[in-house]
Protein backbone atom coordinates (compact mmCIF):
# COMPACT_ATOMS: atom_id res chain seq x y z
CA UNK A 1 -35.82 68.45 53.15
CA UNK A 2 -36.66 72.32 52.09
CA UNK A 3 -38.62 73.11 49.38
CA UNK A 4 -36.17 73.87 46.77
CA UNK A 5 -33.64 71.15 46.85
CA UNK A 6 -35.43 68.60 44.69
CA UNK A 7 -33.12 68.05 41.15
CA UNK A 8 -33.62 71.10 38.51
CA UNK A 9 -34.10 68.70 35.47
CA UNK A 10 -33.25 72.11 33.21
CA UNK A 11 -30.49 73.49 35.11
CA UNK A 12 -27.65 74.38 32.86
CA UNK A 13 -24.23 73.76 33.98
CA UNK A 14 -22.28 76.91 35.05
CA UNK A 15 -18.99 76.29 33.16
CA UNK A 16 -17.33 79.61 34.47
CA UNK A 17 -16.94 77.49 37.90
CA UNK A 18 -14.00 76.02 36.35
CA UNK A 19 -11.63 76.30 39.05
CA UNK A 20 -13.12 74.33 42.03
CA UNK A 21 -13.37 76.48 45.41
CA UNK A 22 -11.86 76.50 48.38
CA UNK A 23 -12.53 77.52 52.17
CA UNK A 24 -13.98 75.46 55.08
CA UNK A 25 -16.25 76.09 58.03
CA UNK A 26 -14.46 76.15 61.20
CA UNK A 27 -13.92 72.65 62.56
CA UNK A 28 -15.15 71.12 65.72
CA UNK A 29 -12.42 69.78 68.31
CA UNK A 30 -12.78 66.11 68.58
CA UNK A 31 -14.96 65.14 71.58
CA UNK A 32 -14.29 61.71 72.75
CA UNK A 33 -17.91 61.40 75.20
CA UNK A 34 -19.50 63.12 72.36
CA UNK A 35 -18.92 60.43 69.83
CA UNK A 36 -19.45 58.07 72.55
CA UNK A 37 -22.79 59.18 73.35
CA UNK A 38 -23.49 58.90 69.48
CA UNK A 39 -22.37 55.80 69.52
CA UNK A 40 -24.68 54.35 72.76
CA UNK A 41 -27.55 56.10 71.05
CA UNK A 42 -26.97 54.02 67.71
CA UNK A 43 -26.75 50.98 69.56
CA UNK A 44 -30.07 51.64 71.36
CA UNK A 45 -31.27 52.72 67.82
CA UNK A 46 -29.33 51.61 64.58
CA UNK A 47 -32.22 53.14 62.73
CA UNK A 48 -31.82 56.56 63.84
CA UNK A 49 -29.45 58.14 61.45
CA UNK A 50 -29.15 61.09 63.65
CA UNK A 51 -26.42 59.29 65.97
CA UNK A 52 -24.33 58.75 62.63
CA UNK A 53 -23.93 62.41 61.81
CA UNK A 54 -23.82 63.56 65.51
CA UNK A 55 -20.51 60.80 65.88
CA UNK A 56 -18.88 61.91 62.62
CA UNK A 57 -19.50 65.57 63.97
CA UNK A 58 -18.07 64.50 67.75
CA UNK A 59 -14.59 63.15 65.78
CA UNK A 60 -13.89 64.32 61.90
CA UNK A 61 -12.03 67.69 63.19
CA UNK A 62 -10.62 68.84 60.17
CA UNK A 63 -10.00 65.19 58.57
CA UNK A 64 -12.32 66.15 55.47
CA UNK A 65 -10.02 68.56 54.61
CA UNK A 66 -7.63 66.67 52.85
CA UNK A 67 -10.21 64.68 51.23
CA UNK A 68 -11.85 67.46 49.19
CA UNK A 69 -8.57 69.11 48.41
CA UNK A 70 -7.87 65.39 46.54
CA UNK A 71 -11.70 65.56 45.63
CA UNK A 72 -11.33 69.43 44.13
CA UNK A 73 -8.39 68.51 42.11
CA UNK A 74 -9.90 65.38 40.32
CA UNK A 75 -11.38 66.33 36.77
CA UNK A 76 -14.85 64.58 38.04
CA UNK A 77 -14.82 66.32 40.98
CA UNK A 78 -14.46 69.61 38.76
CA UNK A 79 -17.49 68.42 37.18
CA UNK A 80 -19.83 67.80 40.46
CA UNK A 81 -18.45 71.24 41.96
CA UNK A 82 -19.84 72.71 38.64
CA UNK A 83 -23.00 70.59 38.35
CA UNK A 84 -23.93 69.28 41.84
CA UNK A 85 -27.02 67.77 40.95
CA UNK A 86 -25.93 65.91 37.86
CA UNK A 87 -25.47 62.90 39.93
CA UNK A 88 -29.18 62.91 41.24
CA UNK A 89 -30.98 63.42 37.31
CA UNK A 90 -28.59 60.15 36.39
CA UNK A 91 -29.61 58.01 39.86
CA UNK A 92 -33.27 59.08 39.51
CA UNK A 93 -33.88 58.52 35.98
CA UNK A 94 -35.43 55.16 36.53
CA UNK A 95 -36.47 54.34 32.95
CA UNK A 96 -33.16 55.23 31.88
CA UNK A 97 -31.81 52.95 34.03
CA UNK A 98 -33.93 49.92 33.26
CA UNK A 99 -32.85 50.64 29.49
CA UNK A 100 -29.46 49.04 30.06
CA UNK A 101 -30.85 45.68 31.26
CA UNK A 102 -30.32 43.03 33.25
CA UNK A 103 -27.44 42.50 34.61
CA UNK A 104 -25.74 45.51 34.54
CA UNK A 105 -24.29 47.93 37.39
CA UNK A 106 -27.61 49.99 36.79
CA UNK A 107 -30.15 46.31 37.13
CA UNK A 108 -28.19 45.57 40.13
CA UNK A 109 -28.79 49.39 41.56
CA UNK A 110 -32.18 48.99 41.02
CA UNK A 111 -32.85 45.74 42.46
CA UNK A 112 -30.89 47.02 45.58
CA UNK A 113 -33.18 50.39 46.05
CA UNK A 114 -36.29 47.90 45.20
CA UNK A 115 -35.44 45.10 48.18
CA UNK A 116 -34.53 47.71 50.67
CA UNK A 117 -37.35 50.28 49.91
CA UNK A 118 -34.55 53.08 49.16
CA UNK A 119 -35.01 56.29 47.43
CA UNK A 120 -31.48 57.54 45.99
CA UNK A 121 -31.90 60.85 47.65
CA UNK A 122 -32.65 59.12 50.91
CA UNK A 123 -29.42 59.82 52.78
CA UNK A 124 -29.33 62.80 51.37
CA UNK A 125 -32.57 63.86 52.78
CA UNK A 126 -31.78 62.27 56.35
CA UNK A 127 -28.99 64.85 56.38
CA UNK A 128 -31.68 67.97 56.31
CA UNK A 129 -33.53 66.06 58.45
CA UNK A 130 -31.47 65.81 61.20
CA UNK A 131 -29.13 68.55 61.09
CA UNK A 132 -31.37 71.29 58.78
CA UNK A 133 -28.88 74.54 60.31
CA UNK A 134 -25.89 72.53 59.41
CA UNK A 135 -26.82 71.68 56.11
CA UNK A 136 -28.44 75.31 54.85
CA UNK A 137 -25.50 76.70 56.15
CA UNK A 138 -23.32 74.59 54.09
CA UNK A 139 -25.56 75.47 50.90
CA UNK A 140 -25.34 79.15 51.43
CA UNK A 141 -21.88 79.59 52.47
CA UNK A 142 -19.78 76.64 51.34
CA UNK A 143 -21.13 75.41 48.09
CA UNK A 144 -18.27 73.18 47.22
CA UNK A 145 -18.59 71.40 50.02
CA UNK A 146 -22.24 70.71 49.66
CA UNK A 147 -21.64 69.72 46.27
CA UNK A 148 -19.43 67.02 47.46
CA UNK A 149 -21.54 66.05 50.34
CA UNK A 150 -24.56 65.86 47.75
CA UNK A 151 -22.50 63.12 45.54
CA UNK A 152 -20.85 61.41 48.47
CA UNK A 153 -24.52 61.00 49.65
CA UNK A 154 -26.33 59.85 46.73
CA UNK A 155 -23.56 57.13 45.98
CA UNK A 156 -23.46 55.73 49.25
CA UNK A 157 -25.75 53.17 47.51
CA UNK A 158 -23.47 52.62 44.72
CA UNK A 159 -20.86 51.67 47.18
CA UNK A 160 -23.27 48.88 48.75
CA UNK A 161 -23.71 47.54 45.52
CA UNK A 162 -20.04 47.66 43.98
CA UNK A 163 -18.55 46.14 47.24
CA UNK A 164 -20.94 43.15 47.51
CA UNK A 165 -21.41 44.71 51.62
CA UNK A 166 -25.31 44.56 52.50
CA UNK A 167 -27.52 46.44 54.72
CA UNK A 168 -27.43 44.33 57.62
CA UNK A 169 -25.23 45.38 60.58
CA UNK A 170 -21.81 43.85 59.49
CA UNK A 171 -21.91 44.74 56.07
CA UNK A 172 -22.70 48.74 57.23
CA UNK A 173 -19.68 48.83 59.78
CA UNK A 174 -17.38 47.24 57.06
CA UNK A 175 -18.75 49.39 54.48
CA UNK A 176 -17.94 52.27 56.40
CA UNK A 177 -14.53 50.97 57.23
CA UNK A 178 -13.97 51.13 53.41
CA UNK A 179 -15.15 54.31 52.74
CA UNK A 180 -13.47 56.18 55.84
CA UNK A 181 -9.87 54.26 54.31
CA UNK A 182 -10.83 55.78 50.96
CA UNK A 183 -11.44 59.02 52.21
CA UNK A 184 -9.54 59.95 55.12
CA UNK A 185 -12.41 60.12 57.05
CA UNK A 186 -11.94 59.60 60.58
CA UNK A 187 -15.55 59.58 61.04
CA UNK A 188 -16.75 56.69 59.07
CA UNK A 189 -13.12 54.92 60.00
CA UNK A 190 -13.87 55.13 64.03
CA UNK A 191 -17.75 54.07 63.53
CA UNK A 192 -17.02 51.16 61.81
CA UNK A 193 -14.12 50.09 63.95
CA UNK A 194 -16.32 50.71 66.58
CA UNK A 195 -19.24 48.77 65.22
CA UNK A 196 -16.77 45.97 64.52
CA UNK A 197 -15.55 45.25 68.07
CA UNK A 198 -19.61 45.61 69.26
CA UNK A 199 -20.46 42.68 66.82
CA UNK A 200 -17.43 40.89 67.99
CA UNK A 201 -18.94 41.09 71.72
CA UNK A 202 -22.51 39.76 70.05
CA UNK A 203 -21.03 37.07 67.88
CA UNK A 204 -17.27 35.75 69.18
CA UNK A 205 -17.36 33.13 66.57
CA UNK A 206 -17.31 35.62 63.72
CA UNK A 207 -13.53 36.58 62.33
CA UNK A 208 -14.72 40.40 62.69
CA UNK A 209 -11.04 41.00 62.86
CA UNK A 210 -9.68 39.60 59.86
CA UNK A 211 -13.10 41.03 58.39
CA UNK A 212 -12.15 44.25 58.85
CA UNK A 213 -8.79 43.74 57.48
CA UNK A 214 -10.29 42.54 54.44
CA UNK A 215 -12.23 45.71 54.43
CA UNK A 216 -9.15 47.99 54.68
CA UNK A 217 -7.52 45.65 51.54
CA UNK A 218 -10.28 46.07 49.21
CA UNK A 219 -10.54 49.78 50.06
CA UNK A 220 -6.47 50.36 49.02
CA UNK A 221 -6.70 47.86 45.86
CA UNK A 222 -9.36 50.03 44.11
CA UNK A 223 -9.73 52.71 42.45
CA UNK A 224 -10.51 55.87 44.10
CA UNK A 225 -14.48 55.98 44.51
CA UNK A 226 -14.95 59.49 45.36
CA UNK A 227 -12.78 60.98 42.10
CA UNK A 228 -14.31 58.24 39.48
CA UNK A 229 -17.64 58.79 37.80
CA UNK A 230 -19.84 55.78 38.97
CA UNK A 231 -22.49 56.61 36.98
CA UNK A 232 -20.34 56.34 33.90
CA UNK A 233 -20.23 52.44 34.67
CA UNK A 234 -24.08 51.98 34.66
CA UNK A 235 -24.85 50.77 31.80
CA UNK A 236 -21.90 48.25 32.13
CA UNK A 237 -22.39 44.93 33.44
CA UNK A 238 -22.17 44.57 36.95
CA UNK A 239 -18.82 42.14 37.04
CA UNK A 240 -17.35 44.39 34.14
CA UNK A 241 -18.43 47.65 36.88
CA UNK A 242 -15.93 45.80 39.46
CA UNK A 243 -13.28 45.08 37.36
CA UNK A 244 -13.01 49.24 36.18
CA UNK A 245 -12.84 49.85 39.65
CA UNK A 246 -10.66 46.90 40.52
CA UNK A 247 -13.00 46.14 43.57
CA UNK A 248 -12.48 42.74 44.98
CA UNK A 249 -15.08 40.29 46.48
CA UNK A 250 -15.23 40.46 50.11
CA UNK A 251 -15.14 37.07 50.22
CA UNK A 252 -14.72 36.37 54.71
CA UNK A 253 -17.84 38.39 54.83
CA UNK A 254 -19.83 36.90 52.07
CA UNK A 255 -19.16 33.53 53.26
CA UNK A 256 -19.46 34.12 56.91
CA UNK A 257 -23.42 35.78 56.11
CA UNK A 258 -23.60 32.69 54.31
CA UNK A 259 -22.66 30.00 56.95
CA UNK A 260 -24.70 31.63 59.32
CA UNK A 261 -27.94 30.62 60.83
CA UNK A 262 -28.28 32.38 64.08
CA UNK A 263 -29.37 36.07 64.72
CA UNK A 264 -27.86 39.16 62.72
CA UNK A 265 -26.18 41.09 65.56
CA UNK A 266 -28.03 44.35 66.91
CA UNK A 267 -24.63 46.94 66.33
CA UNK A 268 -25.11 49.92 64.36
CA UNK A 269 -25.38 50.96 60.62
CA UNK A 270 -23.95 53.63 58.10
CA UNK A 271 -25.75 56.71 57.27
């Protein structure tokens, strides 16, 4: 990541950016080998974030665009457009976080970074790593944008954590699944379907199908993620987190993880 993109702790917020911006870069056309190639090279590599942004590249077209229209309108997304990095001074204030104890949304975060040796700016930071033009040119020339790709980045962990869907390959292509459904994305929608049918092919016996309809349910029952302040719920409990959001427990998936004693499929994961 640049020098120059860590949090300014002192920044003051620029209330004259009232009315939220508009304007997007020009869009790719959607390029089916493209995406497919991403998608070979995540299967040879789940690890290797790189394949994740070079898919969503290969098929969003201009499917964002909709989103951060919603996104701009929404009084919190006013607020991140103004602020970008508020998010990031909240997510890595660590002993303000421990001061709402255990049990709560922000416990529960915290636990989560701890297991899976996350920092909160990590996908954040795999994003400069593997496209630095793309993302300095967003910075410079569509600030909105960034600011929105800055907060959908740093909550991607939240998400884990509110929807109960781990790390491990089914829980990132269902996770996805969710968030492409809440957003529009056809990106993160595609990946995940995708993801879904490979696991299929590595485990039969797994309801992947039904999963993934599960996945699409809980996305349309809750609240909108991207327009609420998750940080707001924090220092609630984690149950109490759910219920604001109106996030149910993905229960096929918890219980199939739990009945399972073979190997975790291979498949991909999120960004």
């Amino acid at each position: 990541m640049p020098d120059g993109q860590k949090v300014d702790e002192t920044a003051p917020v620029d209330q004259s950016r009232s009315a939220a911006p508009s304007g997007f870069p020009p869009a790719y056309p959607i390029r089916p080998m493209a995406a497919w190639k991403a998608f070979r090279g995540l299967v040879r590599n789940r690890e290797d974030t790189r394949y994740v942004f070079a898919f969503f590249e290969a098929v969003n077209g201009r499917s964002y665009e909709r989103f951060y229209t919603r996104f701009a309108a929404s009084e919190y997304g006013q607020r991140v457009i103004a602020d970008p990095k508020h998010i990031g001074r909240i997510l890595m204030d660590r002993e303000t976080l421990e001061s709402h104890g255990p049990g709560t949304f922000a416990a529960a975060y915290l636990h989560y970074l701890d297991t899976e040796n996350l920092h909160p700016e990590g996908v954040y930071e795999a994003n400069w790593q593997n496209a630095p033009e793309r993302m300095q040119s967003l910075k410079d020339n569509w600030p909105h944008l960034y600011a929105m790709s800055y907060m959908m980045n740093l909550t991607h962990d939240l998400y884990h954590v509110l929807t109960g869907y781990g790390r491990d390959p089914l829980g990132e292509a269902l996770l996805l699944l969710f968030s492409g459904i809440q957003t529009g994305g056809r990106g993160p929608v595609w990946l995940g379907r995708m993801a879904g049918l490979r696991i299929r092919q590595e485990i039969p016996s797994w309801p992947v199908g039904r999963m993934m309809t599960e996945a699409k349910r809980l996305a349309q029952d809750a609240a909108h993620f991207p327009t609420t302040d998750l940080t707001a719920l924090l220092p609630l409990s984690l149950d109490a987190a759910r219920r604001r959001l109106n996030v149910g427990r993905p229960a096929l998936y918890l219980e199939t993880l739990a009945g399972w004693e073979g190997e975790m499929p291979v498949a991909v994961q999120g960004a």
